[in-house]
PDB file of N, CA and C in Angstrom:
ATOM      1  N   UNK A   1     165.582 105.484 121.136  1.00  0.00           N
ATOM      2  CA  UNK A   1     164.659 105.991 120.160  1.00  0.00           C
ATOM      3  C   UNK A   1     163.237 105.720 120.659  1.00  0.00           C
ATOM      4  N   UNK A   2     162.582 106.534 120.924  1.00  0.00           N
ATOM      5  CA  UNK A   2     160.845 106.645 120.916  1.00  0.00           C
ATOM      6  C   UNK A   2     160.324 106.674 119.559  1.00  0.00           C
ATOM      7  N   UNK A   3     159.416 105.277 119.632  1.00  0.00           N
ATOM      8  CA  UNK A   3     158.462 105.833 118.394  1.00  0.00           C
ATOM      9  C   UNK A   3     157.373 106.287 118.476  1.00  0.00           C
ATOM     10  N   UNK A   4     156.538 106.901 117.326  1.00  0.00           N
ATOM     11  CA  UNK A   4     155.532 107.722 117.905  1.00  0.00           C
ATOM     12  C   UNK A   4     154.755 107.480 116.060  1.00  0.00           C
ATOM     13  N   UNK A   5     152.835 107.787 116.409  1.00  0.00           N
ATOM     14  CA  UNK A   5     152.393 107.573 115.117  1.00  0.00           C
ATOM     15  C   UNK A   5     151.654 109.531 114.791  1.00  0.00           C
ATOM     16  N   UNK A   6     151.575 109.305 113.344  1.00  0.00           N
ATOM     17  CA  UNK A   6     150.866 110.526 112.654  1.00  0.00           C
ATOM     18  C   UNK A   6     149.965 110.034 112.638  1.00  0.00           C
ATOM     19  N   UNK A   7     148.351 110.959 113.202  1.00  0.00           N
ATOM     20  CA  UNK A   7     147.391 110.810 113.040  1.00  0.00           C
ATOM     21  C   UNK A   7     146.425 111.907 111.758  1.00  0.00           C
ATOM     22  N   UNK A   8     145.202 111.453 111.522  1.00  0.00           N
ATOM     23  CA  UNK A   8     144.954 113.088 110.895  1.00  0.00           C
ATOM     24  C   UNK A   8     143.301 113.163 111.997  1.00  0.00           C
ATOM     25  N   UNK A   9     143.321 114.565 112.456  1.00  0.00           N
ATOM     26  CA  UNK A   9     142.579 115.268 113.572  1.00  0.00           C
ATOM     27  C   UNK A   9     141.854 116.393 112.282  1.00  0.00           C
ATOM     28  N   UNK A  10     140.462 116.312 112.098  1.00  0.00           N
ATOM     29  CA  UNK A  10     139.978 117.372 111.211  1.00  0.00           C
ATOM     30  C   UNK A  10     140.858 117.342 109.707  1.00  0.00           C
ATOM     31  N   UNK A  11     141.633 118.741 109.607  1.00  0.00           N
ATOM     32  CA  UNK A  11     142.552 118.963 108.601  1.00  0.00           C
ATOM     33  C   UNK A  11     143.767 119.236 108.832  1.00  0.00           C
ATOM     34  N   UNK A  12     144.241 118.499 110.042  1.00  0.00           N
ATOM     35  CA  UNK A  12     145.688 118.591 110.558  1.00  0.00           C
ATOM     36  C   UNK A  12     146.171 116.702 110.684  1.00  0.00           C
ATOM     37  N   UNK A  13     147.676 116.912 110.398  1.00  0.00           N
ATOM     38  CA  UNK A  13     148.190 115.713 111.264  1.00  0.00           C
ATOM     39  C   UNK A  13     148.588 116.179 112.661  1.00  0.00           C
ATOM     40  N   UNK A  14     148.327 115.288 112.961  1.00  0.00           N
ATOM     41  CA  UNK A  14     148.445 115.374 114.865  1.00  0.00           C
ATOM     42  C   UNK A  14     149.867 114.310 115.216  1.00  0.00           C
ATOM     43  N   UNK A  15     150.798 114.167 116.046  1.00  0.00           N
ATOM     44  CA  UNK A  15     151.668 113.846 116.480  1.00  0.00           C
ATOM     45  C   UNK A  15     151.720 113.676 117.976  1.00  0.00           C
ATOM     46  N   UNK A  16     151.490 112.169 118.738  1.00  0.00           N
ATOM     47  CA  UNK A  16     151.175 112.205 119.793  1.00  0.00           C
ATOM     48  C   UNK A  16     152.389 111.774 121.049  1.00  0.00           C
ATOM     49  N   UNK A  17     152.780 113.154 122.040  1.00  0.00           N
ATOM     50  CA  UNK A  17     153.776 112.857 122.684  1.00  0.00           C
ATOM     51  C   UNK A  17     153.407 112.226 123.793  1.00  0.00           C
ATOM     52  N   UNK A  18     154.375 110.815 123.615  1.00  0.00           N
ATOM     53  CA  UNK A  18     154.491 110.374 125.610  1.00  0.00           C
ATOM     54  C   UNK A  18     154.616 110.763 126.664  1.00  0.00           C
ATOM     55  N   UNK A  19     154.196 110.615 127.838  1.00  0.00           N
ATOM     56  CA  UNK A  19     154.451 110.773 128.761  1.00  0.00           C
ATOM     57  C   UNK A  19     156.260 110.755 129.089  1.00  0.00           C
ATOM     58  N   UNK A  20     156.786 110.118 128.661  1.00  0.00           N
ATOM     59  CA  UNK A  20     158.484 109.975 128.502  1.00  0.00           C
ATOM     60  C   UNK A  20     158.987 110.752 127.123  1.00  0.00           C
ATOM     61  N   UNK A  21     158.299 111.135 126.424  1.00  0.00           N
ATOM     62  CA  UNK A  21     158.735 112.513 125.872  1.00  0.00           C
ATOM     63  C   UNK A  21     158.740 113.618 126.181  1.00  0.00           C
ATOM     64  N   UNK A  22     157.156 113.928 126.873  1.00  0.00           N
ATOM     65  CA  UNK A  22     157.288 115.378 127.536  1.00  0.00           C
ATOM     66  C   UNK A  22     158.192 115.345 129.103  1.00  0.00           C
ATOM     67  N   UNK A  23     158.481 114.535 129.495  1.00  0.00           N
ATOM     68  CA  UNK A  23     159.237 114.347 130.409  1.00  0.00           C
ATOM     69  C   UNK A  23     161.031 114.584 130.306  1.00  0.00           C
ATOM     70  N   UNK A  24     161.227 114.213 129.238  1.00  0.00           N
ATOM     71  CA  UNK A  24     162.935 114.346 128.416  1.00  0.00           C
ATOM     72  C   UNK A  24     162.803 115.912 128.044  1.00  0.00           C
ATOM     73  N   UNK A  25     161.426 116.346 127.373  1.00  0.00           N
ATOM     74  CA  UNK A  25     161.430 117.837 127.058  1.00  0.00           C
ATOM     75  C   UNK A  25     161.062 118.665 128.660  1.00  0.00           C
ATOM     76  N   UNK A  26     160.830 118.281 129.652  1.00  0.00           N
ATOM     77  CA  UNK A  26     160.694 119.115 130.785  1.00  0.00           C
ATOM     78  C   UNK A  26     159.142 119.818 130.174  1.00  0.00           C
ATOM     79  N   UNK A  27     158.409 119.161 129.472  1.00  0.00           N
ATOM     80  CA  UNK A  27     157.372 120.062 129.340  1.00  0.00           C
ATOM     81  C   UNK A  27     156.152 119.260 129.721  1.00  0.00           C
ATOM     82  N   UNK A  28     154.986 120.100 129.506  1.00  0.00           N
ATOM     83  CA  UNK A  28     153.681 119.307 129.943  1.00  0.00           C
ATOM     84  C   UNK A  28     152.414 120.274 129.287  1.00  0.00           C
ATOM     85  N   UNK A  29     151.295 119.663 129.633  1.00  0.00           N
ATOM     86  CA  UNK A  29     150.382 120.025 128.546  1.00  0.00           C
ATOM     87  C   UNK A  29     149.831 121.353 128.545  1.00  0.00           C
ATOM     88  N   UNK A  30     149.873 121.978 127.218  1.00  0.00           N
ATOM     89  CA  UNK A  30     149.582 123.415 127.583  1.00  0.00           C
ATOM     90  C   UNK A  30     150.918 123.905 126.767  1.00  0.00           C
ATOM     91  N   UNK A  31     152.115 123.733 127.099  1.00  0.00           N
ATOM     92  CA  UNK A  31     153.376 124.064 126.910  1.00  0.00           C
ATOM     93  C   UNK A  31     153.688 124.794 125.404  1.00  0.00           C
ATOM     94  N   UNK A  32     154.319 125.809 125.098  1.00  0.00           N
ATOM     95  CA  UNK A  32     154.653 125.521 123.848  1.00  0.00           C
ATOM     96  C   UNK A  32     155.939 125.428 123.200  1.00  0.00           C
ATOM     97  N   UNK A  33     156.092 124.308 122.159  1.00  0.00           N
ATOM     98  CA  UNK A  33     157.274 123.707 121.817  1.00  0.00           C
ATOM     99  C   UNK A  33     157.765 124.195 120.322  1.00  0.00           C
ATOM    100  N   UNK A  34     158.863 123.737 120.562  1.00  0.00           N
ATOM    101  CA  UNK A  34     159.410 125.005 119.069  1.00  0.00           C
ATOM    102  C   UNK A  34     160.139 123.949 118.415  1.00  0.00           C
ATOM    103  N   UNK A  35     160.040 123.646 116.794  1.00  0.00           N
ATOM    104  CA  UNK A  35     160.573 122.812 116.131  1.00  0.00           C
ATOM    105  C   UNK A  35     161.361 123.368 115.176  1.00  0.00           C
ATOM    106  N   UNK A  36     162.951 123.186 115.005  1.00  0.00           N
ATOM    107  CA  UNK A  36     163.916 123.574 114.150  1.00  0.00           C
ATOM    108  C   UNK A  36     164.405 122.869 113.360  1.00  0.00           C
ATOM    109  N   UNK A  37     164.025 122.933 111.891  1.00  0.00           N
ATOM    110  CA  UNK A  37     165.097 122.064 111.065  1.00  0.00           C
ATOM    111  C   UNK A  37     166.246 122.566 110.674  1.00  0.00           C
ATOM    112  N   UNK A  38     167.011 121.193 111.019  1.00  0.00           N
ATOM    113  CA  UNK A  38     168.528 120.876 110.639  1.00  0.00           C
ATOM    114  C   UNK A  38     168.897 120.859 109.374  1.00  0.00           C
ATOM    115  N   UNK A  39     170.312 121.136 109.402  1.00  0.00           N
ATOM    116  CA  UNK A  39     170.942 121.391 107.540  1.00  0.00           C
ATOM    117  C   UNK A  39     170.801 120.227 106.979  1.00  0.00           C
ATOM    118  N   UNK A  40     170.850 118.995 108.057  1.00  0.00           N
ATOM    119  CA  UNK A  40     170.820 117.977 107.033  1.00  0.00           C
ATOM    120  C   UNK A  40     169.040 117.188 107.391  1.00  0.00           C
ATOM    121  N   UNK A  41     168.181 117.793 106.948  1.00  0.00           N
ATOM    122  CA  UNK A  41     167.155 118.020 107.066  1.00  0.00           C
ATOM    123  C   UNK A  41     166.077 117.320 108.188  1.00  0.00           C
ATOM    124  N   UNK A  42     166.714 117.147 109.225  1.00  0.00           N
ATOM    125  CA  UNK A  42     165.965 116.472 110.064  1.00  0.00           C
ATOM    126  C   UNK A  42     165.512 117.669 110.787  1.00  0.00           C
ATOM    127  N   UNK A  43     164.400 116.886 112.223  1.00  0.00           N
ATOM    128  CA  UNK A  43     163.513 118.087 112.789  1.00  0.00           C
ATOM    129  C   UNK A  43     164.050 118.161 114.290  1.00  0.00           C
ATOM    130  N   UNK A  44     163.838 119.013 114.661  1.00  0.00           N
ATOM    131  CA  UNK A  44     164.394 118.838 116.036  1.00  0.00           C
ATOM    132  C   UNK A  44     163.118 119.315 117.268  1.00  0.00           C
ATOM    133  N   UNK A  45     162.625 118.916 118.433  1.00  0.00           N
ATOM    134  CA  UNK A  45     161.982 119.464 118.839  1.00  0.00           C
ATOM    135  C   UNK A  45     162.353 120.440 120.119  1.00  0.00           C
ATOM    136  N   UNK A  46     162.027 121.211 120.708  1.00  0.00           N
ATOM    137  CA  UNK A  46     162.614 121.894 121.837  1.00  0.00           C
ATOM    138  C   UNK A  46     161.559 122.237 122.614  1.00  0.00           C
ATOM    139  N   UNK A  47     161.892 122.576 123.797  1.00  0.00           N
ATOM    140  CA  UNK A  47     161.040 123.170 124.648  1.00  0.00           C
ATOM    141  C   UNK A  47     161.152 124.858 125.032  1.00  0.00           C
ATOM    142  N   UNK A  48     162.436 124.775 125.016  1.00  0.00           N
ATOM    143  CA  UNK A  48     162.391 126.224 124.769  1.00  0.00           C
ATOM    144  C   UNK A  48     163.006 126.830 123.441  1.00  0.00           C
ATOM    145  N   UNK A  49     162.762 128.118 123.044  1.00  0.00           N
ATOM    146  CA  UNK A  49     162.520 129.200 121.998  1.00  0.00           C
ATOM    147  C   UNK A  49     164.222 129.314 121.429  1.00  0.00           C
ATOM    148  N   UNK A  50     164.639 128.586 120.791  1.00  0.00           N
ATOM    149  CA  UNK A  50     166.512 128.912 120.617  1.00  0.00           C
ATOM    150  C   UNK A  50     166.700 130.258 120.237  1.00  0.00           C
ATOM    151  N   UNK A  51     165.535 131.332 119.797  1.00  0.00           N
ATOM    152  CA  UNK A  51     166.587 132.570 118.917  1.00  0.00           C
ATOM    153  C   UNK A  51     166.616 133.331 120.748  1.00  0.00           C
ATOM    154  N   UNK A  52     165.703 132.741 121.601  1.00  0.00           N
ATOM    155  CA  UNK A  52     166.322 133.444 123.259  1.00  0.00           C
ATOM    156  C   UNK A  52     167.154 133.381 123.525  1.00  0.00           C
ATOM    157  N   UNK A  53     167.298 131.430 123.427  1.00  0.00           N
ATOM    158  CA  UNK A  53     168.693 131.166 124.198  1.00  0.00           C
ATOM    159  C   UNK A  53     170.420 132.235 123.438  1.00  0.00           C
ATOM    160  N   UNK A  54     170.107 132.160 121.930  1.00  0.00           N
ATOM    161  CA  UNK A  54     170.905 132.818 121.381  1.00  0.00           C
ATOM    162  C   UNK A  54     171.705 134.744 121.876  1.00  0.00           C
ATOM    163  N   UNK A  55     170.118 134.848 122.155  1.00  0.00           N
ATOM    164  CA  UNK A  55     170.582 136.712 122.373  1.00  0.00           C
ATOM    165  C   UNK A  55     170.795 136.439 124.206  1.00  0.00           C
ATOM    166  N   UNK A  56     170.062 135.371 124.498  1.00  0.00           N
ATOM    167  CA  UNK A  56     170.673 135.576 126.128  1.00  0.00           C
ATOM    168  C   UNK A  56     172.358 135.669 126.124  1.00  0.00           C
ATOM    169  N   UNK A  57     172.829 134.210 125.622  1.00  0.00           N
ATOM    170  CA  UNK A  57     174.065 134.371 125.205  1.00  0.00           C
ATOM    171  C   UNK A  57     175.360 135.443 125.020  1.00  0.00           C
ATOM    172  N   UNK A  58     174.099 136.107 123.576  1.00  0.00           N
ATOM    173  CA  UNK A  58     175.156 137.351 123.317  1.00  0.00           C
ATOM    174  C   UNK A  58     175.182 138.305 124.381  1.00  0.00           C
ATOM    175  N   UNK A  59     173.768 138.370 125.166  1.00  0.00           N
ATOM    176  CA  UNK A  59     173.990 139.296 126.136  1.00  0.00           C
ATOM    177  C   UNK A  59     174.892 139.373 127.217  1.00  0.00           C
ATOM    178  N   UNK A  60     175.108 137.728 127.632  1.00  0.00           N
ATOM    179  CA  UNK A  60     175.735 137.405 128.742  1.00  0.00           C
ATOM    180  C   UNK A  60     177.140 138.355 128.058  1.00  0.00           C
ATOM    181  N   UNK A  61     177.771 137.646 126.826  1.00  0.00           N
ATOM    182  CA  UNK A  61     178.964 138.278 126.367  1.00  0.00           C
ATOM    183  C   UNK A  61     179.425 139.887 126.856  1.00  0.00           C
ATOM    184  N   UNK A  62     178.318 140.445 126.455  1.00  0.00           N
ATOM    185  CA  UNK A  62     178.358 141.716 126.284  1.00  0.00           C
ATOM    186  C   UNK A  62     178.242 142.628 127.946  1.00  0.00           C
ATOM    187  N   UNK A  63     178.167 141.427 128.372  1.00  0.00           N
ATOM    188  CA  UNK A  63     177.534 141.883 129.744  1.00  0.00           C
ATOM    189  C   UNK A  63     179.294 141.878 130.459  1.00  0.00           C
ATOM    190  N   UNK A  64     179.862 140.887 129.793  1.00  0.00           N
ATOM    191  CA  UNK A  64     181.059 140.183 130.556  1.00  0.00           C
ATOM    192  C   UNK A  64     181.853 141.421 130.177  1.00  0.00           C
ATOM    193  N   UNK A  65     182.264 142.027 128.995  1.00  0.00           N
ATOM    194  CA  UNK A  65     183.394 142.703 128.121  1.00  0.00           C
ATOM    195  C   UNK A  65     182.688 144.065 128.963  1.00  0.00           C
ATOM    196  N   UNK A  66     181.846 144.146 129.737  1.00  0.00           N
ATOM    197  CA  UNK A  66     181.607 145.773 129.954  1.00  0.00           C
ATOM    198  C   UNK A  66     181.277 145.627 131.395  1.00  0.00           C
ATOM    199  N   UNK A  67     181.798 144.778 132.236  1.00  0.00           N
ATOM    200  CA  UNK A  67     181.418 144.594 133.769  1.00  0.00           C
ATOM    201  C   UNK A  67     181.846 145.601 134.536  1.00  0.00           C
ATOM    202  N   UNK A  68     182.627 146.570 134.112  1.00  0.00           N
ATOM    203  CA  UNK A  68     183.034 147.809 134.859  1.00  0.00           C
ATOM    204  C   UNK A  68     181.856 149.078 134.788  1.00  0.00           C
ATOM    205  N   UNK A  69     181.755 149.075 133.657  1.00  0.00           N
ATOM    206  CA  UNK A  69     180.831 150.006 133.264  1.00  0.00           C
ATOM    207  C   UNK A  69     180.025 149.753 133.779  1.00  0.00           C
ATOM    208  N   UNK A  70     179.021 148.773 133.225  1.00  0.00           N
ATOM    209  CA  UNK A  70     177.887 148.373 134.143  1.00  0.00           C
ATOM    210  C   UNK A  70     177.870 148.654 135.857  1.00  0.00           C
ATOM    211  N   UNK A  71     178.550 148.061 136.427  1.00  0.00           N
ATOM    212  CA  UNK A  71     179.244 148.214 137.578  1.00  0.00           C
ATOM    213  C   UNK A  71     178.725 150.272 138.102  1.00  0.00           C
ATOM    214  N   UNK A  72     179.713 150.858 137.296  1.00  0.00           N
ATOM    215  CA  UNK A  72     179.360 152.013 137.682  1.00  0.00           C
ATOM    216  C   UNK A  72     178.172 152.754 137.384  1.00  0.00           C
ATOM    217  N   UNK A  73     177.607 152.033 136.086  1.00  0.00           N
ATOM    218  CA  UNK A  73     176.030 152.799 135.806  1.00  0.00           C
ATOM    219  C   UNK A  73     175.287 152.500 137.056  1.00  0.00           C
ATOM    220  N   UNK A  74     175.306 151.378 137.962  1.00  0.00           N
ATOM    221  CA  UNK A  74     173.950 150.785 138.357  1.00  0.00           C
ATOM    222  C   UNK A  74     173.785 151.515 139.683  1.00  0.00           C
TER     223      UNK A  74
END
């Protein structure tokens, strides 16, 4: 577990990541990070965009069930 403090910046809270956080997220400054809450209401942070990873997915699927076709369109 990393802990980490809420600051307030102007009219925002600010949330300040470690060096060993953006490091576990593969990210760095500049980056942008995508936060999803969970059913049982916690937050999750990510580095990359999940509704991508999702349709990459389906695509891969769709890609698999029609490899002939494809095959002959290309």
């Amino acid at each position: 577990m990393i802990e980490t403090r809420i600051r307030k910046v102007g009219n925002s809270a600010v949330m300040t990541l470690t060096a060993e956080m953006l490091a576990i997220l593969d990210a760095k400054e500049g980056d942008t990070l995508f936060v999803v809450r969970g059913d049982d209401g916690s937050l999750k942070v990510l580095a990359h965009d999940p509704t991508l990873a999702d349709a990459l997915a389906a695509a891969e699927v769709v890609m698999d069930e029609n490899r002939d076709l494809l095959q002959a369109l290309a």
